[in-house]
C-alpha atoms as a PDB file:
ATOM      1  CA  UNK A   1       3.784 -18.244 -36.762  1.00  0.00           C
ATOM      2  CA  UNK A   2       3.851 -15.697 -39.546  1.00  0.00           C
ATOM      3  CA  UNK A   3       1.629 -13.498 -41.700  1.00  0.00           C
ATOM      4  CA  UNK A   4       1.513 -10.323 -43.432  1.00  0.00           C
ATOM      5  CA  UNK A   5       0.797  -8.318 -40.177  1.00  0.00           C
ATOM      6  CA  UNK A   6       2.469  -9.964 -36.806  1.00  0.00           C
ATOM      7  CA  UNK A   7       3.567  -9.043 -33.150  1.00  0.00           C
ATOM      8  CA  UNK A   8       4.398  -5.276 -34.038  1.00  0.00           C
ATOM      9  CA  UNK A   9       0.992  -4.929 -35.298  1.00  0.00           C
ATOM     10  CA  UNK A  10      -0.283  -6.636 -32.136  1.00  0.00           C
ATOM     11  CA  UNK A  11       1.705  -4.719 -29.929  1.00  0.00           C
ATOM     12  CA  UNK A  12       0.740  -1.142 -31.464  1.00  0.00           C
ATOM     13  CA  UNK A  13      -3.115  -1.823 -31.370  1.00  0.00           C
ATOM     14  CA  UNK A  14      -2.122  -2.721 -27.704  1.00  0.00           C
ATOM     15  CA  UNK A  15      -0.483   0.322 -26.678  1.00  0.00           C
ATOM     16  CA  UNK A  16      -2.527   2.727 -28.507  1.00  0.00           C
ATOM     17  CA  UNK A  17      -5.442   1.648 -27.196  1.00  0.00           C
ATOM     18  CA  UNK A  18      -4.371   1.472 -23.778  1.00  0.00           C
ATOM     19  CA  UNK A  19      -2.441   4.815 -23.442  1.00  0.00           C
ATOM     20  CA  UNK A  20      -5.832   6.459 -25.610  1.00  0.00           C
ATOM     21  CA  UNK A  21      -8.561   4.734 -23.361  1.00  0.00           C
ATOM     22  CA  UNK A  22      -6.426   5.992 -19.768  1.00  0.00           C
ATOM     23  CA  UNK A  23      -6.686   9.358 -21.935  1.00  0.00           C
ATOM     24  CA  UNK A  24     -10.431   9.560 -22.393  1.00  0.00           C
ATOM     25  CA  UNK A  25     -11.155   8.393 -19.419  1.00  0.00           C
ATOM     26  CA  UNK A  26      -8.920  10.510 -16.981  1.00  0.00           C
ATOM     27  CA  UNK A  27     -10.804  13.143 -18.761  1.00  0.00           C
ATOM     28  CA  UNK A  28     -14.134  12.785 -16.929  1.00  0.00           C
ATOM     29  CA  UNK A  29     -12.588  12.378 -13.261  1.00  0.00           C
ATOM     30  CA  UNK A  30     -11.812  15.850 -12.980  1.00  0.00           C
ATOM     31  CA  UNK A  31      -8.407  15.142 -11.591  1.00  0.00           C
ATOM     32  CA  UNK A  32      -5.486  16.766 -12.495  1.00  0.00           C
ATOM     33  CA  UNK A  33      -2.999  14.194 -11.624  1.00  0.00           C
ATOM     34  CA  UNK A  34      -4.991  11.520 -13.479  1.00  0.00           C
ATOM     35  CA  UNK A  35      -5.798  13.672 -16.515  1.00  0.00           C
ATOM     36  CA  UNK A  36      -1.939  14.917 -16.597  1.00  0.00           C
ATOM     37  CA  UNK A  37      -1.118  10.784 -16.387  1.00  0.00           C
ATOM     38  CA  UNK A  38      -3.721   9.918 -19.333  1.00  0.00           C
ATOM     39  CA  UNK A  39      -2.416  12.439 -21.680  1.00  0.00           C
ATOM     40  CA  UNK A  40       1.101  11.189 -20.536  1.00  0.00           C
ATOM     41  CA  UNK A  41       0.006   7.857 -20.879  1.00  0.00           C
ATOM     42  CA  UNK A  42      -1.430   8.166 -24.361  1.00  0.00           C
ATOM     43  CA  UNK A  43       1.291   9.927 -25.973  1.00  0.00           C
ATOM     44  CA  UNK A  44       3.775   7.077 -24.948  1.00  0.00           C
ATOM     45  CA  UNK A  45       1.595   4.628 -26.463  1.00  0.00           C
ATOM     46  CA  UNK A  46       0.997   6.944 -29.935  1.00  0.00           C
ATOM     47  CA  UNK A  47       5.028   7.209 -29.823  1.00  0.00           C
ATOM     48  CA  UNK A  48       5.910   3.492 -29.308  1.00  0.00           C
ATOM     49  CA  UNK A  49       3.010   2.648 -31.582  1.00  0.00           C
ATOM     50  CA  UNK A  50       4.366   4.946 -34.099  1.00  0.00           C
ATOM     51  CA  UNK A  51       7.769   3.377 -33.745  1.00  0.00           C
ATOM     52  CA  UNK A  52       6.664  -0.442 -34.154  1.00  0.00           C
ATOM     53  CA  UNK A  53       4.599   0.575 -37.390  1.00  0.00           C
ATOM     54  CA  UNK A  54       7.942   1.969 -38.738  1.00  0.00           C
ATOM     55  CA  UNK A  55       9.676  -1.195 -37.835  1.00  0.00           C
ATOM     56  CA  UNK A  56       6.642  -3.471 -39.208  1.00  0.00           C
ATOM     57  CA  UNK A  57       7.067  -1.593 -42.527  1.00  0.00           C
ATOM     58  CA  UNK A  58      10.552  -2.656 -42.955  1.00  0.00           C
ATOM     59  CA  UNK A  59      11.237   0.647 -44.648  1.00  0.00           C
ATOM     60  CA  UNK A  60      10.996   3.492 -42.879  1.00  0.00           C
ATOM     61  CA  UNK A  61      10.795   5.979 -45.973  1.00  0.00           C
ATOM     62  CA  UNK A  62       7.909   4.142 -46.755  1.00  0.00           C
ATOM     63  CA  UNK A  63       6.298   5.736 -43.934  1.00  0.00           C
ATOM     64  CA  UNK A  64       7.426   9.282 -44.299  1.00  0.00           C
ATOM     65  CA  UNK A  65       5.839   9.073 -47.851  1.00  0.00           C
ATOM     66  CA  UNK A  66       2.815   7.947 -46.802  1.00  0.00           C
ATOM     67  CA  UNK A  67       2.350  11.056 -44.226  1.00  0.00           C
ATOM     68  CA  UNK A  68       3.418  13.417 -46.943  1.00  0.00           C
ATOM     69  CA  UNK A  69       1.099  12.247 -49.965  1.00  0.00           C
ATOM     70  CA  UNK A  70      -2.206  12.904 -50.050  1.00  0.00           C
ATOM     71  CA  UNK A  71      -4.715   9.926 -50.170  1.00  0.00           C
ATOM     72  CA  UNK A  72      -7.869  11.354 -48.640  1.00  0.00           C
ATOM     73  CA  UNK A  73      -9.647   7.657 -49.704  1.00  0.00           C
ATOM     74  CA  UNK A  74      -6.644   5.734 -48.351  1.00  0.00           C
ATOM     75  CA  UNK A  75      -8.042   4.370 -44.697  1.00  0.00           C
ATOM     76  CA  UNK A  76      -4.179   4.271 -44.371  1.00  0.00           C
ATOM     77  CA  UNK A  77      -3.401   7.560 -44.996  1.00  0.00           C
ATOM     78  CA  UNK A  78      -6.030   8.624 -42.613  1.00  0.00           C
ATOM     79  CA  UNK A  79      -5.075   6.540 -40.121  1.00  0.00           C
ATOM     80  CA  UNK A  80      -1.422   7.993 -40.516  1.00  0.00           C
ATOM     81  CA  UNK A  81      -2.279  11.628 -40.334  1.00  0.00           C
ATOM     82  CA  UNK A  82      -5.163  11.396 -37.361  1.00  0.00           C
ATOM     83  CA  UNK A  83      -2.019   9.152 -35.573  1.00  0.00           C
ATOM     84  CA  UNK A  84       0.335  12.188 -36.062  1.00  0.00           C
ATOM     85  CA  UNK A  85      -2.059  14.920 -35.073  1.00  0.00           C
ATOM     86  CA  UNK A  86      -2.552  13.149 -31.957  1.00  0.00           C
ATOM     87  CA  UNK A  87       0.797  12.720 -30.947  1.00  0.00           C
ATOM     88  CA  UNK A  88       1.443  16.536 -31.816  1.00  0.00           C
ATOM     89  CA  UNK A  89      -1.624  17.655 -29.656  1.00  0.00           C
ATOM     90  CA  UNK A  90      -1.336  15.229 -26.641  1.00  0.00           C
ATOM     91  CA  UNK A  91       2.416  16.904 -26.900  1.00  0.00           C
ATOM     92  CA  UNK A  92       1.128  20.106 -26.406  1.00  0.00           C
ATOM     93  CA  UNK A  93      -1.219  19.296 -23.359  1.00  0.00           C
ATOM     94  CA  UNK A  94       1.956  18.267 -21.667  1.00  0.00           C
ATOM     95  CA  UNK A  95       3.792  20.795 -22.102  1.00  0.00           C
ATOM     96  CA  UNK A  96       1.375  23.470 -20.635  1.00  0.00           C
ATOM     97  CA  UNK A  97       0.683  24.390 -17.512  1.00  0.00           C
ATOM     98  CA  UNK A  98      -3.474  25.105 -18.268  1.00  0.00           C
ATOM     99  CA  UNK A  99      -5.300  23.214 -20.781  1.00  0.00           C
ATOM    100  CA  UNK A 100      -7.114  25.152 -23.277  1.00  0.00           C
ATOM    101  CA  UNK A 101     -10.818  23.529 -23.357  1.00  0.00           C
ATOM    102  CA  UNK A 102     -10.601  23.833 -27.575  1.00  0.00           C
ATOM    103  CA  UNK A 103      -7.157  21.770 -27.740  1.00  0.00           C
ATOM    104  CA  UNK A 104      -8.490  19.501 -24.713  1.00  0.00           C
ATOM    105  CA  UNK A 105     -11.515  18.245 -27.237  1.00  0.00           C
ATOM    106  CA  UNK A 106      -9.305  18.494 -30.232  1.00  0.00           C
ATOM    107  CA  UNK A 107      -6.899  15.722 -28.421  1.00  0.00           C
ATOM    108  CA  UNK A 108      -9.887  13.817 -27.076  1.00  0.00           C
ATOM    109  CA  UNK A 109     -11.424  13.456 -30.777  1.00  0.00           C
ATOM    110  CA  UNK A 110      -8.151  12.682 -32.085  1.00  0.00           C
ATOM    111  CA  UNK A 111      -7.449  10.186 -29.400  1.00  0.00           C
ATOM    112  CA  UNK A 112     -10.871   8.326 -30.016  1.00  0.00           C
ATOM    113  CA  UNK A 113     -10.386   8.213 -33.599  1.00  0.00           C
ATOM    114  CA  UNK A 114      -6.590   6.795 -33.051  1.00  0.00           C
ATOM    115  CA  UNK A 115      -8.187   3.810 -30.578  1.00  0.00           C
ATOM    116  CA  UNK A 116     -11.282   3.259 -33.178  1.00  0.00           C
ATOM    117  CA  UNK A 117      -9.426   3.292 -36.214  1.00  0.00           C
ATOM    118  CA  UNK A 118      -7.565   0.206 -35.752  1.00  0.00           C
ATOM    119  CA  UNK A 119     -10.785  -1.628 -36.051  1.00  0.00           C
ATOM    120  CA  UNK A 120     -11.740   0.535 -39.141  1.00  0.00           C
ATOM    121  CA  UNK A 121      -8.214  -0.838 -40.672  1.00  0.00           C
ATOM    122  CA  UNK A 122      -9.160  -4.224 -40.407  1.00  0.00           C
ATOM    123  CA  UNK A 123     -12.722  -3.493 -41.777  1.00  0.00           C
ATOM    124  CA  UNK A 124     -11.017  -2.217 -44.832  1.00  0.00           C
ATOM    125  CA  UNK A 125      -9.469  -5.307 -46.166  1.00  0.00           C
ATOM    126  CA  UNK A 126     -11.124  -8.022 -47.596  1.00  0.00           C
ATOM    127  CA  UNK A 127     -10.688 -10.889 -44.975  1.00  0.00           C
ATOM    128  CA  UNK A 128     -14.120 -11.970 -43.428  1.00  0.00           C
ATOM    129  CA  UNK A 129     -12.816 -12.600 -39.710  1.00  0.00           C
ATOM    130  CA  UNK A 130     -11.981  -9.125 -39.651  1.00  0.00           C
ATOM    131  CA  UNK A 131     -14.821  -7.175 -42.519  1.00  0.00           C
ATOM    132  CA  UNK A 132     -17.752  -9.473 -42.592  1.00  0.00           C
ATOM    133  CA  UNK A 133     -19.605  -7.779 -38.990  1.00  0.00           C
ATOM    134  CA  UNK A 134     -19.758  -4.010 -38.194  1.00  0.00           C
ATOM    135  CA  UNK A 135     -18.622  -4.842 -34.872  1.00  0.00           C
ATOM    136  CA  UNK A 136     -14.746  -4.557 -34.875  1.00  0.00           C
ATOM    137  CA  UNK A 137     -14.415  -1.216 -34.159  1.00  0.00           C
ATOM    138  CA  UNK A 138     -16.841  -1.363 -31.317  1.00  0.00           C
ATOM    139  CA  UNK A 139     -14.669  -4.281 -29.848  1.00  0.00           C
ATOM    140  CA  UNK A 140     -11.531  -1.903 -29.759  1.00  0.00           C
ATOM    141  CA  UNK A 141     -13.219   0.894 -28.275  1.00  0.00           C
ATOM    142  CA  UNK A 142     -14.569  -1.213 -25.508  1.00  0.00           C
ATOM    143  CA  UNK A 143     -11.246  -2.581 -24.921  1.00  0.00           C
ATOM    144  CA  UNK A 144      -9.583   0.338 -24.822  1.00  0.00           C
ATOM    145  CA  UNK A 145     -11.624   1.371 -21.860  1.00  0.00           C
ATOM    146  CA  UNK A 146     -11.051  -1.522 -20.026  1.00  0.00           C
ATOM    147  CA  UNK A 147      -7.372  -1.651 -20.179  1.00  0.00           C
ATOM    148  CA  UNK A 148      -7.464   1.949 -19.625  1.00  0.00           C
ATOM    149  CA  UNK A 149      -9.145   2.166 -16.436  1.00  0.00           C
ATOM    150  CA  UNK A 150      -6.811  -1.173 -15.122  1.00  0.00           C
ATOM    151  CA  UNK A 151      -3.948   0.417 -16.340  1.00  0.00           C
ATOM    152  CA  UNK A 152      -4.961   4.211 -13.904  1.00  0.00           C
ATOM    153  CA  UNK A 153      -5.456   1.535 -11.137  1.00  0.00           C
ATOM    154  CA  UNK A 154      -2.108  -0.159 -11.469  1.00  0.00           C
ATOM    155  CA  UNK A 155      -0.546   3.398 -12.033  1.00  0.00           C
ATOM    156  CA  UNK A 156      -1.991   4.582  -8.381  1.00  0.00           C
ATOM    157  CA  UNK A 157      -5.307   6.328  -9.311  1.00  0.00           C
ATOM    158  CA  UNK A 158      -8.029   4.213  -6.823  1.00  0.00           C
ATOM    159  CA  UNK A 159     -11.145   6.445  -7.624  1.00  0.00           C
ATOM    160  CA  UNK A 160     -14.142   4.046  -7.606  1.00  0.00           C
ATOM    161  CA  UNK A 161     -15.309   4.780 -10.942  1.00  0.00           C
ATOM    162  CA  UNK A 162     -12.459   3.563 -12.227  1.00  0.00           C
ATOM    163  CA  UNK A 163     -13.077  -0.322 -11.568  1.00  0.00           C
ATOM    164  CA  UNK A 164     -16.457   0.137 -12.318  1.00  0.00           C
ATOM    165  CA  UNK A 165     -15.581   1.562 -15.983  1.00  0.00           C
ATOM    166  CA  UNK A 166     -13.137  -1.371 -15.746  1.00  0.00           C
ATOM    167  CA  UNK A 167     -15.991  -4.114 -14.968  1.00  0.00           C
ATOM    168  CA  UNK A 168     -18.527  -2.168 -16.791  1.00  0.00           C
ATOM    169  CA  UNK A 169     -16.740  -2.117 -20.013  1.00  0.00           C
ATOM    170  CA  UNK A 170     -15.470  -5.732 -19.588  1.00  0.00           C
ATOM    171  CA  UNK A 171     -18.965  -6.773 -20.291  1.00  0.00           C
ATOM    172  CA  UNK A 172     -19.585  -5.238 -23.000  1.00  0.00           C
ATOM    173  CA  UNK A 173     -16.497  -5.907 -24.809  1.00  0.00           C
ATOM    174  CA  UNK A 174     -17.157  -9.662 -23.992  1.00  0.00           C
ATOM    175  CA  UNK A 175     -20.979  -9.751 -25.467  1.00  0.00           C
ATOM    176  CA  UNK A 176     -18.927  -7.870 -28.638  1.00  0.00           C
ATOM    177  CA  UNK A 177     -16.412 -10.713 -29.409  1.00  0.00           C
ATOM    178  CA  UNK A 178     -19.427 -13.349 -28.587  1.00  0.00           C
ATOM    179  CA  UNK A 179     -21.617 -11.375 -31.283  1.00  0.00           C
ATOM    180  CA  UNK A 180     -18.613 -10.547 -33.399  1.00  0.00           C
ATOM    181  CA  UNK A 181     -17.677 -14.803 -33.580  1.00  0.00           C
ATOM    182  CA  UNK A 182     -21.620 -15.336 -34.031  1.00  0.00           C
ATOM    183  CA  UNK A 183     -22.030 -13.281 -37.264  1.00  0.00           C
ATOM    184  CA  UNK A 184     -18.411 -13.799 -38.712  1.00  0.00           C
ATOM    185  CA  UNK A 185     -19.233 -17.409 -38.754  1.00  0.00           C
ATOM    186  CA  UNK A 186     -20.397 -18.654 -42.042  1.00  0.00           C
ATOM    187  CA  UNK A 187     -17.923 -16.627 -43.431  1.00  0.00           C
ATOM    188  CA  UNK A 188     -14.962 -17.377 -41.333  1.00  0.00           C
ATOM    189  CA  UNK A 189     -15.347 -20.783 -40.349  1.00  0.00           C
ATOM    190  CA  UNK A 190     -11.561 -21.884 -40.280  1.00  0.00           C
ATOM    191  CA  UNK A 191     -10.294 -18.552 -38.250  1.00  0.00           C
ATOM    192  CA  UNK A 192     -13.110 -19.689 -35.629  1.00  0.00           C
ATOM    193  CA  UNK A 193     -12.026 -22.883 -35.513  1.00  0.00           C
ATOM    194  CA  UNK A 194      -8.525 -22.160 -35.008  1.00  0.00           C
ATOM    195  CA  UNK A 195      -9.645 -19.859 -31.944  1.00  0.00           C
ATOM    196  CA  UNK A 196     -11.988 -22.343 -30.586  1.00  0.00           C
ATOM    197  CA  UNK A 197     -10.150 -25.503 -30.332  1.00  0.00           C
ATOM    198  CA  UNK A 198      -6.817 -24.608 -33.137  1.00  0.00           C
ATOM    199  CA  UNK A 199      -3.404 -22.796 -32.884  1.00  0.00           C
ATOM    200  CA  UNK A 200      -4.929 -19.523 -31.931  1.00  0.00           C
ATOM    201  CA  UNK A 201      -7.453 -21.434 -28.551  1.00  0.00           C
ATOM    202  CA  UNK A 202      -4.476 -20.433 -26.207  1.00  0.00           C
ATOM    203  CA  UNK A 203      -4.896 -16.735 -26.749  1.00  0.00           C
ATOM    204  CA  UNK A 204      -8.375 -16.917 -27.336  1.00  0.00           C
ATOM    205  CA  UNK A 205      -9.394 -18.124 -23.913  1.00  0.00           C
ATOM    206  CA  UNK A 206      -6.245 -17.025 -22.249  1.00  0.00           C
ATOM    207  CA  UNK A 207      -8.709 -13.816 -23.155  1.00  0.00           C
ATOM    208  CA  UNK A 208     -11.797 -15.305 -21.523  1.00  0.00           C
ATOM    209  CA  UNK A 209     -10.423 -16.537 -18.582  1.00  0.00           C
ATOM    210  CA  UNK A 210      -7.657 -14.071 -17.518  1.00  0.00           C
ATOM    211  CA  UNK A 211      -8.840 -11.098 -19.066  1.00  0.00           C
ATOM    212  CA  UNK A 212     -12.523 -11.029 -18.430  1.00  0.00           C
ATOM    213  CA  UNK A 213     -13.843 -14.164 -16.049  1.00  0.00           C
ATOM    214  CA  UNK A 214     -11.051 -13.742 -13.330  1.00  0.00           C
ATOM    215  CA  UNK A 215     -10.767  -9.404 -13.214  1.00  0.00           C
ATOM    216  CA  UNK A 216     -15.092  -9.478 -12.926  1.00  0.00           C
ATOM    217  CA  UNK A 217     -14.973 -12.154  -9.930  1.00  0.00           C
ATOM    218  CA  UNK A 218     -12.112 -10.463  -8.526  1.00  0.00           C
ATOM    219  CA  UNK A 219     -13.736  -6.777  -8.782  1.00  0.00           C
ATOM    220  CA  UNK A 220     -17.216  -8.053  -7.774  1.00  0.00           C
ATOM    221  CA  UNK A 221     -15.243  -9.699  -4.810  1.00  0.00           C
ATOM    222  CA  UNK A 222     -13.421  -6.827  -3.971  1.00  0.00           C
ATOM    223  CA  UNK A 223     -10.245  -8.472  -4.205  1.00  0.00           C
ATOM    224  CA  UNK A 224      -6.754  -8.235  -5.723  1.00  0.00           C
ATOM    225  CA  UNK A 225      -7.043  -4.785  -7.145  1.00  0.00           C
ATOM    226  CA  UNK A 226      -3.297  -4.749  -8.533  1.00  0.00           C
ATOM    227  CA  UNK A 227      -3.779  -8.544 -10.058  1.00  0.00           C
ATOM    228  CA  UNK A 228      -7.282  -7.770 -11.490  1.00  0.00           C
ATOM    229  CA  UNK A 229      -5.763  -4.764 -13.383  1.00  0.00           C
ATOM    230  CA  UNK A 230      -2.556  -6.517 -14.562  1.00  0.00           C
ATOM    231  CA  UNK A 231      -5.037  -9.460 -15.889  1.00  0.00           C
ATOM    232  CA  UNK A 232      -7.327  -7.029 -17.892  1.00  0.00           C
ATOM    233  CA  UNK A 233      -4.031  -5.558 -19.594  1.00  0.00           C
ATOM    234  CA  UNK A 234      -2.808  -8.862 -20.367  1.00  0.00           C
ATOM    235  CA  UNK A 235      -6.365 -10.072 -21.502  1.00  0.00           C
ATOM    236  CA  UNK A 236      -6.489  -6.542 -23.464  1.00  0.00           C
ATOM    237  CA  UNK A 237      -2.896  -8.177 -25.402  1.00  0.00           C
ATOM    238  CA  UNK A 238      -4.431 -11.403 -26.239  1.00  0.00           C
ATOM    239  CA  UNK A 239      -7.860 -10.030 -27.558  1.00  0.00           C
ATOM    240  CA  UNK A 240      -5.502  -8.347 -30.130  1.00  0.00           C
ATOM    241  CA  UNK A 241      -3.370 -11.138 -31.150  1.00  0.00           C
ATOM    242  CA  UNK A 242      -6.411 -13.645 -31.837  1.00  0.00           C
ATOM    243  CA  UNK A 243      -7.946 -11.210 -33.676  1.00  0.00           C
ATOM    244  CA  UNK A 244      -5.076  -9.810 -35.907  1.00  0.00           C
ATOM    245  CA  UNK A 245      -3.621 -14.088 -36.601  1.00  0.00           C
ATOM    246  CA  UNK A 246      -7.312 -15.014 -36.761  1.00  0.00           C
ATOM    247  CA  UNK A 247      -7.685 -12.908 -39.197  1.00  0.00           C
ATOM    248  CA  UNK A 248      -4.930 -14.424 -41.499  1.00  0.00           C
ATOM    249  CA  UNK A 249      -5.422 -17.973 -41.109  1.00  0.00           C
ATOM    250  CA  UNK A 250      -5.694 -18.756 -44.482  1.00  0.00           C
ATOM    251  CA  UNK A 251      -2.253 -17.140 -45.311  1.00  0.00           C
ATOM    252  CA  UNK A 252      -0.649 -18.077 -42.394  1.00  0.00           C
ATOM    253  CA  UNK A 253       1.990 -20.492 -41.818  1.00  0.00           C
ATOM    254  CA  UNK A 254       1.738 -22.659 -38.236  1.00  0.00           C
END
């Protein structure tokens, strides 16, 4: 399977949004272990992230250039600069010992944008699967704060919020992608297919089935903490590759 963005792309939407969403959330436990972890966590993912994008590109001075133009209108660009200033900021919270509150909302609004903006990208091109609803952003965001909370469980933090913010979120990202396939539709009717019941129906309810049915039973059963958090991350990696392939069926070569 190939297409103008593949498994690098996949992979960096995967690790930024996991690394950002332990991040934000470790934020509002009030735990300094957890928080230190999230910011830990997130900066990983912004590196690696950084790293595939560079590798994706093919060129590497490709990507220097684009971080030292100026292309305020460029969703690129943007997304380039608000990537570095994140990784420079989450930097800094780990290498002090107390967290200024100014540079600990700084990182935080830096770290949301970073987890939102892959959606945004997508948005910004002209394929329907991915521009044609308002929803795609919302759909990363949500994920992000699923895998985020599984990934603090499987990392040793067991505060009970955290597998609510898990199940909680789980919902909502599902009723997203339902909503997001309803309204994409008429405009998208061969990347749906190809989800459905096509080359992409492996990944797509791989998504349903280990990353949301089996983690809610499980949570709402109280059982398998470890498993139920390893599913979501894994369901959090397959909600990403429909949706980046789905989006290039009709240049993509089976």
């Amino acid at each position: 399977m190939t297409g103008e963005w593949g498994i690098y792309i996949v992979l960096y939407f995967w690790l930024a949004a996991m690394g950002g969403g332990a991040f934000l959330i470790a934020l509002g436990l009030r735990n300094e272990r957890a928080r230190r972890s999230g910011a830990f966590l997130a900066f990983i993912g912004i590196v690696i992230g950084a790293l595939l994008l560079v590798v994706d590109l093919g060129q590497p001075a490709r990507f220097w250039h684009l971080l030292a133009g100026f292309h305020p209108v460029s969703v690129m660009w943007l997304g380039s600069v608000v990537l570095a200033l994140a990784g420079v900021s989450l930097f800094l919270l780990l290498i002090l010992r107390e967290w200024p509150d100014w540079l600990v909302w700084v990182t935080a609004i830096l770290v949301l944008l970073v987890v939102g903006y892959t959606g945004v990208l997508l948005m910004a091109t002209a394929r329907p699967f991915w521009s044609a609803s308002p929803l795609m952003p919302w759909i990363f965001l949500a994920s992000a704060y699923t895998t985020g909370a599984a990934l603090l469980v499987l990392l040793g933090n067991h505060e009970p919020q955290l597998r609510r913010v898990s199940l909680n979120f789980a919902v909502v990202e599902a009723v997203l992608v339902a909503a997001h396939l309803i309204w994409v539709y008429p405009q998208a009717t061969a990347a749906i297919h190809a989800m459905l019941s096509g080359e992409l129906a492996w990944a797509f309810w791989g998504f349903v089935i280990l990353g949301i049915a089996l983690p809610v039973i499980m949570e709402l059963q109280r059982r398998a903490e470890a498993l139920a958090a390893v599913l979501v991350l894994l369901g959090g990696f397959l909600l990403r590759y429909f949706i980046v392939y789905a989006g290039q069926v009709g240049v993509l070569r089976f």
